[in-house]
N, C-alpha and C. Protein backbone atom coordinates (compact mmCIF):
# COMPACT_ATOMS: atom_id res chain seq x y z
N UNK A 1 20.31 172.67 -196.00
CA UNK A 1 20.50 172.49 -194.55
C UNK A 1 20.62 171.00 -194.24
N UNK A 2 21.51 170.50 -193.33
CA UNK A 2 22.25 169.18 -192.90
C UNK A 2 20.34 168.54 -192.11
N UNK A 3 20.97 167.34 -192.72
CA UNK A 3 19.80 167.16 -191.38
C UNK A 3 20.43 166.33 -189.99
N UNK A 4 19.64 166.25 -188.90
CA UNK A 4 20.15 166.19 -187.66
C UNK A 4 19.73 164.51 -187.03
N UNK A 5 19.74 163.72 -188.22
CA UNK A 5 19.03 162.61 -187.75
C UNK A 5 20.27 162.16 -187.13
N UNK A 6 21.63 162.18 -187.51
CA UNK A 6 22.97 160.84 -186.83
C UNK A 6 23.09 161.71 -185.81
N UNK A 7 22.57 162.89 -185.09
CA UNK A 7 22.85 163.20 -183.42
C UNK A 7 21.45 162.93 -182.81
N UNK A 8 20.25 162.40 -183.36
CA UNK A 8 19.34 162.02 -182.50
C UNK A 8 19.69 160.65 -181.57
N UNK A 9 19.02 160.93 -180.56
CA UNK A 9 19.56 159.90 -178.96
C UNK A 9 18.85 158.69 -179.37
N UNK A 10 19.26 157.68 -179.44
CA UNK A 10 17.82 156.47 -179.87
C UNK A 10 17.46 156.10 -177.98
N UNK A 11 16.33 155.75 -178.17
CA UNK A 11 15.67 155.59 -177.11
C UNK A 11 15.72 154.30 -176.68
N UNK A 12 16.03 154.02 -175.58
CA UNK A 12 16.54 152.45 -175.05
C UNK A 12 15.75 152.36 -174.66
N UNK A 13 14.71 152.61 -174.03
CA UNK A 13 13.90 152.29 -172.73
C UNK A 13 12.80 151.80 -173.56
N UNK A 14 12.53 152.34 -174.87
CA UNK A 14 12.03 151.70 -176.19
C UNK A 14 11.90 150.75 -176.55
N UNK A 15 13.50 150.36 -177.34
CA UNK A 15 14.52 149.20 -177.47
C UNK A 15 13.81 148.13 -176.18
N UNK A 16 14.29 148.55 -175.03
CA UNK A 16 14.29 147.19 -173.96
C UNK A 16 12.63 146.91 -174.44
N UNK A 17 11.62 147.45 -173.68
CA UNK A 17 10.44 147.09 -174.26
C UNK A 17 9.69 146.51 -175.21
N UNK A 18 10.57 146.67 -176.19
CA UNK A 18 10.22 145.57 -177.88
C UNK A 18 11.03 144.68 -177.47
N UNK A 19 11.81 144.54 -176.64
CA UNK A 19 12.63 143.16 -176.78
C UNK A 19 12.03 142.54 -175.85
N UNK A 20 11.57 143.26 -174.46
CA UNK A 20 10.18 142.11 -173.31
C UNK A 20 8.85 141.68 -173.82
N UNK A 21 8.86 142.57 -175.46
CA UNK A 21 7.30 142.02 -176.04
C UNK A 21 7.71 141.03 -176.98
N UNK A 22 9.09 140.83 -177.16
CA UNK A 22 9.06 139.74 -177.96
C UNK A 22 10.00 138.80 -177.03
N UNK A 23 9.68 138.49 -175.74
CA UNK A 23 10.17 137.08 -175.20
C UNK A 23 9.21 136.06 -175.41
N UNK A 24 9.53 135.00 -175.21
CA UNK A 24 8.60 133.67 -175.09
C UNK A 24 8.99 132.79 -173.68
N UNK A 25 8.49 133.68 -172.58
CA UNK A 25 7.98 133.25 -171.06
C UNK A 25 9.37 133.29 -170.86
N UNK A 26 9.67 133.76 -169.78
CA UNK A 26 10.71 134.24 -168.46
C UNK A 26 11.97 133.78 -168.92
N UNK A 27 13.43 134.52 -169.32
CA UNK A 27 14.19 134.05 -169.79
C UNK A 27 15.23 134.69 -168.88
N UNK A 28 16.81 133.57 -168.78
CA UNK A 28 17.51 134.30 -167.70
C UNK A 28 18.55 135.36 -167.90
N UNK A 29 18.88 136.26 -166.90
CA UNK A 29 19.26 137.34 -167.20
C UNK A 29 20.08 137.64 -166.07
N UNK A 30 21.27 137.88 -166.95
CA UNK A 30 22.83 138.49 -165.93
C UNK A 30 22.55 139.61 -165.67
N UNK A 31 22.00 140.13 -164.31
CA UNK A 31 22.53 141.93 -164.66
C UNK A 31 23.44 142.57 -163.71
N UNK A 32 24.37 143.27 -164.35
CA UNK A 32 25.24 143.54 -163.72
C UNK A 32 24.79 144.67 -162.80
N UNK A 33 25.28 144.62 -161.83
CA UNK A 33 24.80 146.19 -160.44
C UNK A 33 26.36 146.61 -160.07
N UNK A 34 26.17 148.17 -160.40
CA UNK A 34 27.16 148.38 -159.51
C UNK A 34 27.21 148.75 -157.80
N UNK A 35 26.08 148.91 -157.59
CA UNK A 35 25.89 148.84 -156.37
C UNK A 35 23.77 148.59 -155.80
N UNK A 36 23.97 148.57 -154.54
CA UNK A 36 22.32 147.97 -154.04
C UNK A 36 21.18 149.38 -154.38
N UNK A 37 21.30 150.68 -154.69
CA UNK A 37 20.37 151.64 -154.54
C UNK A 37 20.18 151.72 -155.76
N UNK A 38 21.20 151.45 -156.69
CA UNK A 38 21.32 151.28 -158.28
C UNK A 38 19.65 150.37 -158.75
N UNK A 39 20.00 149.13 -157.98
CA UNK A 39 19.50 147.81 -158.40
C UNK A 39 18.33 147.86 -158.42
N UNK A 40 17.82 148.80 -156.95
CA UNK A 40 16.39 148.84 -156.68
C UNK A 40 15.31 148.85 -157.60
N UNK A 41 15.38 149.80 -157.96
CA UNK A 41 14.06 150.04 -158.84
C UNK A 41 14.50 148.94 -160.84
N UNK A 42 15.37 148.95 -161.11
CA UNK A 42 15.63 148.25 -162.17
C UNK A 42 15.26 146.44 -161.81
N UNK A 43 15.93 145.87 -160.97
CA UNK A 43 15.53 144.59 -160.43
C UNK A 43 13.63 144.78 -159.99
N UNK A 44 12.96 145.62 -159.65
CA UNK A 44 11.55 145.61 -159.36
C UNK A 44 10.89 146.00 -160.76
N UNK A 45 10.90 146.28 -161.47
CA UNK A 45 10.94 146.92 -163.47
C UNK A 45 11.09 145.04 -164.04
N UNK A 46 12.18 144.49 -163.62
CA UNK A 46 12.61 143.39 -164.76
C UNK A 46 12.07 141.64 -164.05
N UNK A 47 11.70 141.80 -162.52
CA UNK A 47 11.30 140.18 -162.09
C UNK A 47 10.43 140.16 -162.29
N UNK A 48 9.24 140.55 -163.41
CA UNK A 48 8.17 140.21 -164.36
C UNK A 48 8.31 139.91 -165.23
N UNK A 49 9.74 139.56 -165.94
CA UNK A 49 9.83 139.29 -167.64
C UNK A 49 10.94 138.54 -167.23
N UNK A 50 11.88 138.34 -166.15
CA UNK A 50 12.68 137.73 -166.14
C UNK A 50 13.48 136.89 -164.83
N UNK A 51 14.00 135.89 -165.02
CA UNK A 51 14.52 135.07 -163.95
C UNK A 51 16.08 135.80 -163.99
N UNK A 52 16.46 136.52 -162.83
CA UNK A 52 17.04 138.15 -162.55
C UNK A 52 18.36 137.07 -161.58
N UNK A 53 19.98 137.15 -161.56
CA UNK A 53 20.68 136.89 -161.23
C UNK A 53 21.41 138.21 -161.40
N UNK A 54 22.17 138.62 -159.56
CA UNK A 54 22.98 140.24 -159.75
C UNK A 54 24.21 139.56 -160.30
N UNK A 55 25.13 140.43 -161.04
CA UNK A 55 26.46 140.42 -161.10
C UNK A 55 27.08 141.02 -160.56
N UNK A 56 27.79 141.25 -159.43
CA UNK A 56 28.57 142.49 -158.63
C UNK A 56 29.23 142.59 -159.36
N UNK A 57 30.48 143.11 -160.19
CA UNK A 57 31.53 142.89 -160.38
C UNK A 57 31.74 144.13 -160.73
N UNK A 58 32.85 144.99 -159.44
CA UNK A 58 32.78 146.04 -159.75
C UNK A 58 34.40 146.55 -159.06
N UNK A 59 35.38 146.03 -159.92
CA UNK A 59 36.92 146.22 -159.63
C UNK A 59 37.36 147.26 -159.40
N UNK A 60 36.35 148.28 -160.00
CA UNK A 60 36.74 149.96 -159.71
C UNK A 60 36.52 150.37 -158.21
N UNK A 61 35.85 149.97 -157.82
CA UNK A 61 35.70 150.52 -156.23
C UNK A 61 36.89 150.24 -155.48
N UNK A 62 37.06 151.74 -154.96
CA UNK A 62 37.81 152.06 -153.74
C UNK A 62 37.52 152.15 -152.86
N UNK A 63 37.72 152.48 -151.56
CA UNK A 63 38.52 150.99 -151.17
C UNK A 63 38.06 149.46 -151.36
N UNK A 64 38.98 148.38 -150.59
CA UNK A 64 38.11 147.82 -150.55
C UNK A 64 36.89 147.62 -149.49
N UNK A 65 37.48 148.17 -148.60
CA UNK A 65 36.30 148.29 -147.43
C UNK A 65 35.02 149.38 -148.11
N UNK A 66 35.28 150.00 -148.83
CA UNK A 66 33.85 150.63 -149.49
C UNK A 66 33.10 149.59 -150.69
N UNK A 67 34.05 148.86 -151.27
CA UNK A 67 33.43 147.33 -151.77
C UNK A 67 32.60 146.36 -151.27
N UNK A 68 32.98 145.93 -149.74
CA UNK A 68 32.54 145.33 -148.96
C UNK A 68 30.87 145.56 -148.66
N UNK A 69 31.26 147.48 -147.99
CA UNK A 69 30.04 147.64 -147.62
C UNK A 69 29.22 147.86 -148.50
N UNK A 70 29.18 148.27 -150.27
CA UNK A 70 28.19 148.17 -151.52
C UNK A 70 27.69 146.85 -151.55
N UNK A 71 28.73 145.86 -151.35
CA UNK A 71 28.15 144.30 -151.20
C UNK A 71 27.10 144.22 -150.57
N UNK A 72 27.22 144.98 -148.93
CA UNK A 72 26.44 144.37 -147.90
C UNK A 72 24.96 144.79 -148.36
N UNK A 73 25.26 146.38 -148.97
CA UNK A 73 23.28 146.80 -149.39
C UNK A 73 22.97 146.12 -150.44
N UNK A 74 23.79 145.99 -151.21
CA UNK A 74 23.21 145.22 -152.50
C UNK A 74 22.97 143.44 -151.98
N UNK A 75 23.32 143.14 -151.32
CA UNK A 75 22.28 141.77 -150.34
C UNK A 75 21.35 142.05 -149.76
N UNK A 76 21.23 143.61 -149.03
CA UNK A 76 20.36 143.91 -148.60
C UNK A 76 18.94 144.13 -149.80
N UNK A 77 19.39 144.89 -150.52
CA UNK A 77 18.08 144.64 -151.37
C UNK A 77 17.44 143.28 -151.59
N UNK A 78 18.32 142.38 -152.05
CA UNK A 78 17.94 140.84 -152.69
C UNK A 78 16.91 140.61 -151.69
N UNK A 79 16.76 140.69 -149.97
CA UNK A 79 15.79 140.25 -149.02
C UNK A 79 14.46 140.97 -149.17
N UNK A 80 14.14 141.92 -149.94
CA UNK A 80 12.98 142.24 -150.99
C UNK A 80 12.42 141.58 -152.27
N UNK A 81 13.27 140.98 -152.65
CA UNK A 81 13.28 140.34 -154.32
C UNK A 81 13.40 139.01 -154.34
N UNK A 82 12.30 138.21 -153.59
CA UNK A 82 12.35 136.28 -153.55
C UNK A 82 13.10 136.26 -154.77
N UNK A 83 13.87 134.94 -154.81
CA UNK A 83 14.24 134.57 -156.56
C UNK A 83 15.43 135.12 -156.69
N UNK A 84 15.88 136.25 -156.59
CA UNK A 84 16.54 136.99 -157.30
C UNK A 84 18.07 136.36 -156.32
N UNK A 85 19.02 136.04 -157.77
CA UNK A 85 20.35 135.55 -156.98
C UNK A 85 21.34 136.34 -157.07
N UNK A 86 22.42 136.50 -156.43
CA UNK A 86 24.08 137.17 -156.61
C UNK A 86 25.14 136.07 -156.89
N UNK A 87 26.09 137.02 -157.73
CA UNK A 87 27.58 136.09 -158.17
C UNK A 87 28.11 137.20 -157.83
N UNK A 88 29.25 137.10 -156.84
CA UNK A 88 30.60 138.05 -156.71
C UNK A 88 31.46 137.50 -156.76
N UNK A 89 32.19 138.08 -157.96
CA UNK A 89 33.57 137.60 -158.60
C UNK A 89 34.68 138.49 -157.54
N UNK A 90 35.46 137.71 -157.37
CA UNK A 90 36.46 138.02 -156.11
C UNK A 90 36.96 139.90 -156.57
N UNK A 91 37.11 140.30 -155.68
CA UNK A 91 37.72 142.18 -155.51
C UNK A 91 38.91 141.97 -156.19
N UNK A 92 39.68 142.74 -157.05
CA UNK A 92 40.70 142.43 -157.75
C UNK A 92 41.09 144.04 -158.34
N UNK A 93 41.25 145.46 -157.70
CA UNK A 93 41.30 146.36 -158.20
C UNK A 93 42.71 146.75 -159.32
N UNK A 94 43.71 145.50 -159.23
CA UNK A 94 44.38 145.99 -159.96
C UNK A 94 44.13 145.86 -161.45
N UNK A 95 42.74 144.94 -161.66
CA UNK A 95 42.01 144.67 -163.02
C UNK A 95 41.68 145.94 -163.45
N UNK A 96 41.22 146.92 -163.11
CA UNK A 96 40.43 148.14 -163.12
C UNK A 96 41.79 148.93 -163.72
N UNK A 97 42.93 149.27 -162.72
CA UNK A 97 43.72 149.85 -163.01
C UNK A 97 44.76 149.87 -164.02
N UNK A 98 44.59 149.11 -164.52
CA UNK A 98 45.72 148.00 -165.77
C UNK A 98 44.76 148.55 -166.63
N UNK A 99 43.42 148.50 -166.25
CA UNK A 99 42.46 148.74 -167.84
C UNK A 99 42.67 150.26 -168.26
N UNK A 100 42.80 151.35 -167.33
CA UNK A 100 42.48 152.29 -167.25
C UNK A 100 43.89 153.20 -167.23
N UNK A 101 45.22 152.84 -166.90
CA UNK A 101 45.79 153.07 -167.06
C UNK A 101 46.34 153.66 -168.16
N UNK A 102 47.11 155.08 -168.44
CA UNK A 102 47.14 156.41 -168.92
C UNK A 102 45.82 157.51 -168.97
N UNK A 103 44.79 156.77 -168.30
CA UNK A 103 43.77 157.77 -168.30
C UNK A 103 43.16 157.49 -167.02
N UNK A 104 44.44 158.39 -165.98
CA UNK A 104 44.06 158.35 -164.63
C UNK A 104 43.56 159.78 -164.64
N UNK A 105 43.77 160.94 -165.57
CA UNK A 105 43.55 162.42 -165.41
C UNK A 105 42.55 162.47 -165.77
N UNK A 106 41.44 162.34 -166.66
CA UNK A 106 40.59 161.93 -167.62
C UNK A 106 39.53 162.36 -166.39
N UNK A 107 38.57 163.60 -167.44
CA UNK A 107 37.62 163.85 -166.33
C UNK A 107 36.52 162.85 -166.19
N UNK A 108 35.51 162.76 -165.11
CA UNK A 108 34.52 162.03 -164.94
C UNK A 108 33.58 161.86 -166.49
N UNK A 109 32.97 160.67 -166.71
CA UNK A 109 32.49 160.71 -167.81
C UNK A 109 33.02 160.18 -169.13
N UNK A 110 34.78 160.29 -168.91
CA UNK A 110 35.49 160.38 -169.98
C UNK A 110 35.77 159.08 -170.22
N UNK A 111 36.81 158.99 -170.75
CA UNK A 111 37.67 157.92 -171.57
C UNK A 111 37.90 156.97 -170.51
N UNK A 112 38.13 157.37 -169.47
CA UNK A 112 38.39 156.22 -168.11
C UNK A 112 37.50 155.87 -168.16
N UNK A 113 36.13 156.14 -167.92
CA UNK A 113 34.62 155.67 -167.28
C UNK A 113 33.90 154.84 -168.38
N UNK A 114 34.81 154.99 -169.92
CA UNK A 114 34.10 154.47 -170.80
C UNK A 114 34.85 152.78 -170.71
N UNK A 115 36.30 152.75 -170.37
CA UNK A 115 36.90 151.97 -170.21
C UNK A 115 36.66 151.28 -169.25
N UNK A 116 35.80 151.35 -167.91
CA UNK A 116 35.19 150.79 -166.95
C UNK A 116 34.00 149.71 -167.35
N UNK A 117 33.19 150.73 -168.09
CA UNK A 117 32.16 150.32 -168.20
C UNK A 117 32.16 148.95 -169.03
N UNK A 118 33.11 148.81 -170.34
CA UNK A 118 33.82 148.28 -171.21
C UNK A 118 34.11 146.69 -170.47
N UNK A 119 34.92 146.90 -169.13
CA UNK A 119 35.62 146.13 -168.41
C UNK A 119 34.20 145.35 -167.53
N UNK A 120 33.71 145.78 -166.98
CA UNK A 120 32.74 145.38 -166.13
C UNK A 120 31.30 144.49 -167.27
N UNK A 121 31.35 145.35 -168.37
CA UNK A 121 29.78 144.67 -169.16
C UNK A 121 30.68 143.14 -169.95
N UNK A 122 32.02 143.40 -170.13
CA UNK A 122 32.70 142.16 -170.93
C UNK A 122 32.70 141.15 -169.85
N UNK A 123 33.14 141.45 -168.94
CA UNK A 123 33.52 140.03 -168.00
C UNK A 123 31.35 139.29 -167.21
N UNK A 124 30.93 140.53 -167.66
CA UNK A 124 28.99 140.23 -167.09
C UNK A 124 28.92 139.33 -168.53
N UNK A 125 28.96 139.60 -169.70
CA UNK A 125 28.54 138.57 -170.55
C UNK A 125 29.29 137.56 -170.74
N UNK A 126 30.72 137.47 -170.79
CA UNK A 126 31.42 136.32 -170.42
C UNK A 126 31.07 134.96 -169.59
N UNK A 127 30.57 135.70 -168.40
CA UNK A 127 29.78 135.07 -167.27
C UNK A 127 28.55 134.46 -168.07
N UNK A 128 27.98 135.33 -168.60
CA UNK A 128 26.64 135.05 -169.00
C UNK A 128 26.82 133.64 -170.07
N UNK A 129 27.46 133.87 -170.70
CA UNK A 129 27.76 132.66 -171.98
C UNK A 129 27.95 131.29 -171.33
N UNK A 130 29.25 131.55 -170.48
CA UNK A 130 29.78 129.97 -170.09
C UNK A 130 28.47 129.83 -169.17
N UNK A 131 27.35 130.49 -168.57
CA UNK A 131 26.43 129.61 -167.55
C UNK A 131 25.28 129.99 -168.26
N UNK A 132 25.34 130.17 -169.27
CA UNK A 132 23.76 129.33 -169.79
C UNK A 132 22.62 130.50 -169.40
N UNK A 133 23.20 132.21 -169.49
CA UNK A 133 22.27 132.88 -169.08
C UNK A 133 21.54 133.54 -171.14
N UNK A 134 20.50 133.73 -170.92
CA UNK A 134 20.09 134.47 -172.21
C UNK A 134 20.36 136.04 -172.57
N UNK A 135 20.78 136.78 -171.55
CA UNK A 135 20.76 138.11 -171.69
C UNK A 135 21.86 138.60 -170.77
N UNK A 136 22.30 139.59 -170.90
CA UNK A 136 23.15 140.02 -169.84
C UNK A 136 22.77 141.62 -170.11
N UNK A 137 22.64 142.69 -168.60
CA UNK A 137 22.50 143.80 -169.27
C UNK A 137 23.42 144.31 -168.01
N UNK A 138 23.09 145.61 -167.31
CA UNK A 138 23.57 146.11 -166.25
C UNK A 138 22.43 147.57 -165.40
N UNK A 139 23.00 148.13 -164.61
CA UNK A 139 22.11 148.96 -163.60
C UNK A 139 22.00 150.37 -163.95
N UNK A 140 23.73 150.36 -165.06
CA UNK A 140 24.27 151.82 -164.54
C UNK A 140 23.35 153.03 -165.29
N UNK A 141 22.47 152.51 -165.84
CA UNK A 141 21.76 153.69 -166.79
C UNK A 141 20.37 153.83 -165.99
N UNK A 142 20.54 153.61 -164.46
CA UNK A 142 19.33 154.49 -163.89
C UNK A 142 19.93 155.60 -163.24
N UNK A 143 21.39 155.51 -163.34
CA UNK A 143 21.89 156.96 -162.66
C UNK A 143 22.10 158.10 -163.35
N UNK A 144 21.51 159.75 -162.98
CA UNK A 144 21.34 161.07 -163.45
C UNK A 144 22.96 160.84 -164.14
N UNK A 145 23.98 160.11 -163.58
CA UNK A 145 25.38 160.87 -164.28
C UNK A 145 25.65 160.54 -165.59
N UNK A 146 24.99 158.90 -165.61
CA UNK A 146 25.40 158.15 -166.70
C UNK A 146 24.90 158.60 -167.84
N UNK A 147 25.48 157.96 -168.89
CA UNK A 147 25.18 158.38 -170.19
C UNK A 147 24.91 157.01 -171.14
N UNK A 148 23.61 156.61 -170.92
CA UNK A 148 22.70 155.75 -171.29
C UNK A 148 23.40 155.00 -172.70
N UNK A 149 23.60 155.88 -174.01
CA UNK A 149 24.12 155.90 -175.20
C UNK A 149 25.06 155.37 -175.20
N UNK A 150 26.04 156.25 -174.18
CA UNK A 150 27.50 155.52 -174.63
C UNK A 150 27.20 153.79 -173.52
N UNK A 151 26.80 153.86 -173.09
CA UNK A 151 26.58 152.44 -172.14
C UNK A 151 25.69 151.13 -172.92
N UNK A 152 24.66 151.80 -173.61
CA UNK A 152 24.27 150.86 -174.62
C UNK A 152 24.83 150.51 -175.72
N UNK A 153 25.65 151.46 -176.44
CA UNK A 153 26.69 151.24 -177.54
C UNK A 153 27.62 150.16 -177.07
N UNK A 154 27.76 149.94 -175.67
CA UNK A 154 29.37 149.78 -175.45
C UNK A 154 29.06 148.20 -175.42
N UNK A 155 27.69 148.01 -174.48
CA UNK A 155 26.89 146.72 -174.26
C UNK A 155 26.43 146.10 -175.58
N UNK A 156 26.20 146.74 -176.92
CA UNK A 156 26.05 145.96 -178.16
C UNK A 156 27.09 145.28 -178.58
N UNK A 157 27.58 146.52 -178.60
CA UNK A 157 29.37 145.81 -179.23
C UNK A 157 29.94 144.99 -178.64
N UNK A 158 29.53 144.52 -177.39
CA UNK A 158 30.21 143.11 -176.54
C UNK A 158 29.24 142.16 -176.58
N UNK A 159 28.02 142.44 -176.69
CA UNK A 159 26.85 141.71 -177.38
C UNK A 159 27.11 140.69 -178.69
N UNK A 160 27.78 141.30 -179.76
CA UNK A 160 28.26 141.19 -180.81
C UNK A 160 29.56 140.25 -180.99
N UNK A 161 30.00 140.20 -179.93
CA UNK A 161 31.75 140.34 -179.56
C UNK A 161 31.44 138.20 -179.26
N UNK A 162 30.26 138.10 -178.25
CA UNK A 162 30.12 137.12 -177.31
C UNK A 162 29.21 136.80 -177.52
N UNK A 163 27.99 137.08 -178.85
CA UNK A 163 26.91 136.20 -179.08
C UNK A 163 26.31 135.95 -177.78
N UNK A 164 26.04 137.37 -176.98
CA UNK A 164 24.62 137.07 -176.10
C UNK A 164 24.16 137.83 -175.93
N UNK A 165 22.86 138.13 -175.85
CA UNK A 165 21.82 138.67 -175.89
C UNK A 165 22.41 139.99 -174.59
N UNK A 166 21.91 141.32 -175.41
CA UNK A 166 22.35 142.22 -174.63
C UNK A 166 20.76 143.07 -174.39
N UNK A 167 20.68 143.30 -172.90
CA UNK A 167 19.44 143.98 -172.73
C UNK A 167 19.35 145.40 -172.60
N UNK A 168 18.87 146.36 -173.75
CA UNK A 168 18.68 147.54 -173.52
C UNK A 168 18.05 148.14 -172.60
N UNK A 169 18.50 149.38 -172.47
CA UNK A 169 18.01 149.91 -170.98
C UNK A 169 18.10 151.17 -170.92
N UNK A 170 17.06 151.96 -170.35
CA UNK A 170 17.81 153.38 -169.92
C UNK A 170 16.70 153.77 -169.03
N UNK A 171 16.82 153.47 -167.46
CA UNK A 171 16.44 152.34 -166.33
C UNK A 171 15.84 154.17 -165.40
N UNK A 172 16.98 155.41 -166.48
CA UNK A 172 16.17 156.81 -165.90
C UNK A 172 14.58 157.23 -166.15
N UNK A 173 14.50 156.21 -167.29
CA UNK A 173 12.58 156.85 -167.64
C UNK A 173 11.52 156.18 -166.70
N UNK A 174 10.71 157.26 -167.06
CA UNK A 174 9.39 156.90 -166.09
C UNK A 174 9.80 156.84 -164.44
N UNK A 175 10.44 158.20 -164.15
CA UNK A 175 10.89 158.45 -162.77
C UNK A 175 11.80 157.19 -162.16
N UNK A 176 12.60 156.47 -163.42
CA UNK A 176 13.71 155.26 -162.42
C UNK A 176 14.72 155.73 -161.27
N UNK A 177 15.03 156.89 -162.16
CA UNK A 177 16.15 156.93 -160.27
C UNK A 177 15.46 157.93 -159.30
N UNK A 178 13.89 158.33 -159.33
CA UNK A 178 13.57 158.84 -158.47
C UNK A 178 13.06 157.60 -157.43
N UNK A 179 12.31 156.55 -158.12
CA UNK A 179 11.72 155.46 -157.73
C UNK A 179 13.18 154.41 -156.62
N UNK A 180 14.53 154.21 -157.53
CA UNK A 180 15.83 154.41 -156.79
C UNK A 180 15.92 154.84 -155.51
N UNK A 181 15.48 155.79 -155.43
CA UNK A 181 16.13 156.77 -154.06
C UNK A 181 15.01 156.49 -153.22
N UNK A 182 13.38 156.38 -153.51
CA UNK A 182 12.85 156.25 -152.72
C UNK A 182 12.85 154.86 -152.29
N UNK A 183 13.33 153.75 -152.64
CA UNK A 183 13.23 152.05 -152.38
C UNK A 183 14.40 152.42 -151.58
N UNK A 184 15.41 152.94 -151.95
CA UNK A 184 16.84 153.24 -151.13
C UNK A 184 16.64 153.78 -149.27
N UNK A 185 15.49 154.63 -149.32
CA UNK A 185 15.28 155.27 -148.30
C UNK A 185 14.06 154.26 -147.67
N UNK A 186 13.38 153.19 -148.09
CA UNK A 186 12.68 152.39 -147.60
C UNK A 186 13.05 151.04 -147.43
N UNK A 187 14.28 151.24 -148.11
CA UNK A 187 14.85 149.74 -147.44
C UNK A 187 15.78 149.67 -146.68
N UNK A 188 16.52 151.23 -146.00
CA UNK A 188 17.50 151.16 -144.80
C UNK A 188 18.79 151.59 -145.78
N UNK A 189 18.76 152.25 -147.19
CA UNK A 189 20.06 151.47 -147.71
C UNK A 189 20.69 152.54 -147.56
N UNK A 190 22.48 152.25 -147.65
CA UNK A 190 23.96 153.00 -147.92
C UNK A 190 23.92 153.84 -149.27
N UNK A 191 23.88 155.08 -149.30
CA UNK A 191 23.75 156.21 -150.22
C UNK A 191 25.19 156.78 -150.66
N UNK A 192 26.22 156.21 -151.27
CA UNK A 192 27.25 156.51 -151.63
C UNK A 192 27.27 157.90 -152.10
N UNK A 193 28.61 158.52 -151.99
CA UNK A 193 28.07 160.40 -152.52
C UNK A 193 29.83 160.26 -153.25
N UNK A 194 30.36 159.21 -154.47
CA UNK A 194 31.20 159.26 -155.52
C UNK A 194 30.70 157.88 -156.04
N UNK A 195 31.10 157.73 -157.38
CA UNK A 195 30.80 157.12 -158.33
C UNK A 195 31.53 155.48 -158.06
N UNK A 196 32.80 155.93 -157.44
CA UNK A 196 33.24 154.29 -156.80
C UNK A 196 34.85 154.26 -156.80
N UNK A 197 35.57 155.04 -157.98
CA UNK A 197 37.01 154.66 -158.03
C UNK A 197 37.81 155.76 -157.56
N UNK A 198 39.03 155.11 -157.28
CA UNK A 198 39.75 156.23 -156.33
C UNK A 198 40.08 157.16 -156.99
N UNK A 199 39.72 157.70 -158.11
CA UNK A 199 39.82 159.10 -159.07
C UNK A 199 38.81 159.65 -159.09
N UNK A 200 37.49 159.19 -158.69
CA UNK A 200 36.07 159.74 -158.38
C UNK A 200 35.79 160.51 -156.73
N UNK A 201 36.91 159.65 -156.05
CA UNK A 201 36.70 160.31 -154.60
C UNK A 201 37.38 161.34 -154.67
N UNK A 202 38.27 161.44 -155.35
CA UNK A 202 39.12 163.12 -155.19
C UNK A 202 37.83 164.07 -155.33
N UNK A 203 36.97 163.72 -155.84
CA UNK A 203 36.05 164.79 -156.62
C UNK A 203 35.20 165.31 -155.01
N UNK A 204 35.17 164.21 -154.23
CA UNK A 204 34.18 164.71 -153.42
C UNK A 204 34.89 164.91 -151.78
N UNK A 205 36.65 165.16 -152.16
CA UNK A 205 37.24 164.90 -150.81
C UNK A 205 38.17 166.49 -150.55
């Protein structure tokens, strides 16, 4: 009988934790958000181990007036979080679409979303390198949809790619996106109901 060890899930939330027991005092850290309800509870988890800068950068969102207003909650959180800074790299959706292009059919989850994710964690450590940050990670693995694995795989390999420190995560344990929703509902915030790109809103229109 086969054994089943190369389909066991490795545990990030693990991973991140051996890597906050082996810092040496507060080191800085890109993290990318795709939006402010995301951020909540992951940014309140990480400004104990780290000097926390958001990355918006999130080309997939449609419109841009639904860009705008993810901007406005995700500032809104920061007025909870002294310290904590934002970089928004200018709206540019035809970056998204050029990336993603032949896999506009591609169900949620798929080959498009992997190609997003791809697009958004390369240009967060990019950032991270030329300004002198130590880590770069992102938000998206406190959400029920995401798929932690393929998001940490994708974040090594650009880790690898750009020689910077990539921070594991899987931001769902220990009640993260319940903790999410309730900071969301105590800080006034915008509760998006699609994932962000204009192939995600068909889903809910």
């Amino acid at each position: 009988m086969f054994s089943n060890q190369f389909n066991q899930k490795i545990n990030y939330d693990l991973k991140m934790q051996q890597q906050i027991n082996n810092l040496n005092g507060k080191k800085k850290l890109l993290l990318h958000s795709c939006c402010g309800p995301c951020s909540t509870a992951c940014i309140e988890k990480l400004i104990k181990y780290f000097d926390v800068t958001i990355f918006y950068y999130n080309p997939n969102i449609y419109p841009h007036e639904e860009f705008d207003k993810r901007l406005v909650n995700q500032e809104k959180v920061l007025k909870h979080f002294k310290g904590v800074k934002i970089v928004v790299p200018d709206y540019d959706e035809q970056i998204f679409l050029q990336n993603v292009k032949g896999l506009e059919s591609q169900a949620e989850g798929g080959l498009r979303c992997e190609e997003c994710f791809k697009l958004r964690l390369k240009q967060t450590a990019i950032y991270a390198k030329l300004n002198g940050y130590d880590y770069f990670g992102t938000t998206l693995t406190v959400s029920s949809h995401k798929d932690e694995q393929k998001i940490n795989q994708i974040g090594l390999k650009i880790a690898n790619e750009t020689n910077v420190n990539f921070l594991f995560a899987d931001f769902k344990k220990h009640d993260g996106y319940k903790r999410s929703v309730d900071l969301s509902h105590e800080y006034g915030l915008y509760r998006q109901n699609y994932c962000g790109c204009r192939f995600s809103i068909k889903k809910v229109n």
